[in-house]
Protein backbone atom coordinates (compact mmCIF):
# COMPACT_ATOMS: atom_id res chain seq x y z
CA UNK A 1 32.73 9.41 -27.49
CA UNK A 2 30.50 7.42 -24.96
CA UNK A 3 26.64 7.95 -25.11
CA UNK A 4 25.68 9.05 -21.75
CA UNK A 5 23.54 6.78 -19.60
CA UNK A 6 21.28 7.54 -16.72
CA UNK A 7 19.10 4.20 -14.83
CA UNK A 8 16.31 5.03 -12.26
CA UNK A 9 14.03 2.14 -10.46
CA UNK A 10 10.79 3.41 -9.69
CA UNK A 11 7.58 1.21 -7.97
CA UNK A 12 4.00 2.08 -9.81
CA UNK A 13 2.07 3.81 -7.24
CA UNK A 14 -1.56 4.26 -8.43
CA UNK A 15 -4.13 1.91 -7.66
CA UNK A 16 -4.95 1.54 -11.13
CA UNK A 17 -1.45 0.74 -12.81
CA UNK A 18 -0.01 1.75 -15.82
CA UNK A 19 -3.38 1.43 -17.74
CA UNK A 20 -3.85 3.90 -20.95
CA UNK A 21 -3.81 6.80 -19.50
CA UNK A 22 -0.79 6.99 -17.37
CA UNK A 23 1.27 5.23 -20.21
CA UNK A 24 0.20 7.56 -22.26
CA UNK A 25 1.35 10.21 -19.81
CA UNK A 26 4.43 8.78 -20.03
CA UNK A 27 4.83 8.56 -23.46
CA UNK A 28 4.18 12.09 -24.21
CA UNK A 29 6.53 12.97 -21.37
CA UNK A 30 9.54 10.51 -22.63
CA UNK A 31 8.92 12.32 -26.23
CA UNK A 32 9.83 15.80 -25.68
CA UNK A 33 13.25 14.06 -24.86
CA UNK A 34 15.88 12.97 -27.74
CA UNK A 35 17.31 10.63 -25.45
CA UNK A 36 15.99 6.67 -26.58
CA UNK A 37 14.15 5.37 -23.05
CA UNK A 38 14.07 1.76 -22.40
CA UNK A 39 11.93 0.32 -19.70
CA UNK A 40 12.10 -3.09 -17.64
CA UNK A 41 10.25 -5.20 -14.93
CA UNK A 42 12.48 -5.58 -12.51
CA UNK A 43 11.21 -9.29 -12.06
CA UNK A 44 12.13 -10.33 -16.09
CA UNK A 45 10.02 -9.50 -19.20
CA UNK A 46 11.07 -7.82 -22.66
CA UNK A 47 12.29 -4.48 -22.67
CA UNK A 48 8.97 -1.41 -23.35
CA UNK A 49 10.41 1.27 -25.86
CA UNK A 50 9.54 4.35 -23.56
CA UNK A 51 7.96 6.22 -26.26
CA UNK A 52 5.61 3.50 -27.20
CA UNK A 53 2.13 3.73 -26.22
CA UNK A 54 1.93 -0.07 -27.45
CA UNK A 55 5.25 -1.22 -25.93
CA UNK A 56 4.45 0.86 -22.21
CA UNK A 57 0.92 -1.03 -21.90
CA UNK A 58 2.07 -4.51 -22.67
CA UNK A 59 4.64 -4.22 -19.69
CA UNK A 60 1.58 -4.94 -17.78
CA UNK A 61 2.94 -2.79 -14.73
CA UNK A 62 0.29 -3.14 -11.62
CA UNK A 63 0.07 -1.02 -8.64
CA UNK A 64 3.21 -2.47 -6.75
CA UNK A 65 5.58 -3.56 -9.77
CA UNK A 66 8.89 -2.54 -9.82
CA UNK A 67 10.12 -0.64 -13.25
CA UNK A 68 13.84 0.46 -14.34
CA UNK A 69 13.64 3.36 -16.79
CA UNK A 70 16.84 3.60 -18.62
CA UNK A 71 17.33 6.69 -20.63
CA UNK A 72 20.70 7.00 -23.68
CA UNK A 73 21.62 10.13 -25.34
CA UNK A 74 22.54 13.54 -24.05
CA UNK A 75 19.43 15.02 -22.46
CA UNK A 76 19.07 10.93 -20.38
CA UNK A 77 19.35 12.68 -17.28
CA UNK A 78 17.17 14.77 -17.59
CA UNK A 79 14.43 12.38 -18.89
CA UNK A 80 14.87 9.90 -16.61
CA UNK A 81 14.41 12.38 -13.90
CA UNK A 82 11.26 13.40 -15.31
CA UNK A 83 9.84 10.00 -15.42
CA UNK A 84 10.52 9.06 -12.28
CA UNK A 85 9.20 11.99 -11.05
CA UNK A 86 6.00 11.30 -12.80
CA UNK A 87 5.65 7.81 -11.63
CA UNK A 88 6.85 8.64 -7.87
CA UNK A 89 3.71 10.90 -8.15
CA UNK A 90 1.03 8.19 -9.37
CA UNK A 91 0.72 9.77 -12.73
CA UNK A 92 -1.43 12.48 -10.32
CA UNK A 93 -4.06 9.88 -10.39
CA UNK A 94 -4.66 9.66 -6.59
């Protein structure tokens, strides 16, 4: 049986970037999922494990960069819907 795949691009929004707080935010929110989450910047870089607090900040994602969340495993719909959604709303930092 395939594992189940779900990809979302998403632009950082807050003025601030994905500094501690919102990748911690997202941490937290990729953890309630069993799905892994993989996270890229779309212009190159090593792949952030989604549920790493270390892995999120050294993605170094500034107000402006473009992300790909990828989410694998049955609930990856789901979670990648959530982030998104989280990210689309600047980590309700502004």
């Amino acid at each position: 049986m395939a594992v189940k795949e779900s990809i979302k691009e998403v632009t950082i929004k807050n003025k601030l970037g994905l500094h501690a707080r919102p990748a911690s935010l997202f941490v937290q929110a990729a953890s309630r999922f069993d799905s892994e989450i993989t996270v890229v910047r779309k212009d190159g870089g090593e792949p952030a494990d989604g549920k790493s607090l270390m892995s999120m900040l050294i993605l170094t994602a500034a107000c402006g960069t473009v992300l790909t969340i990828k989410g694998a495993g049955q609930d990856c719909e789901e979670a990648v819907r959530t982030l998104a959604e989280l990210v689309d709303r600047g980590f309700d930092e502004d």
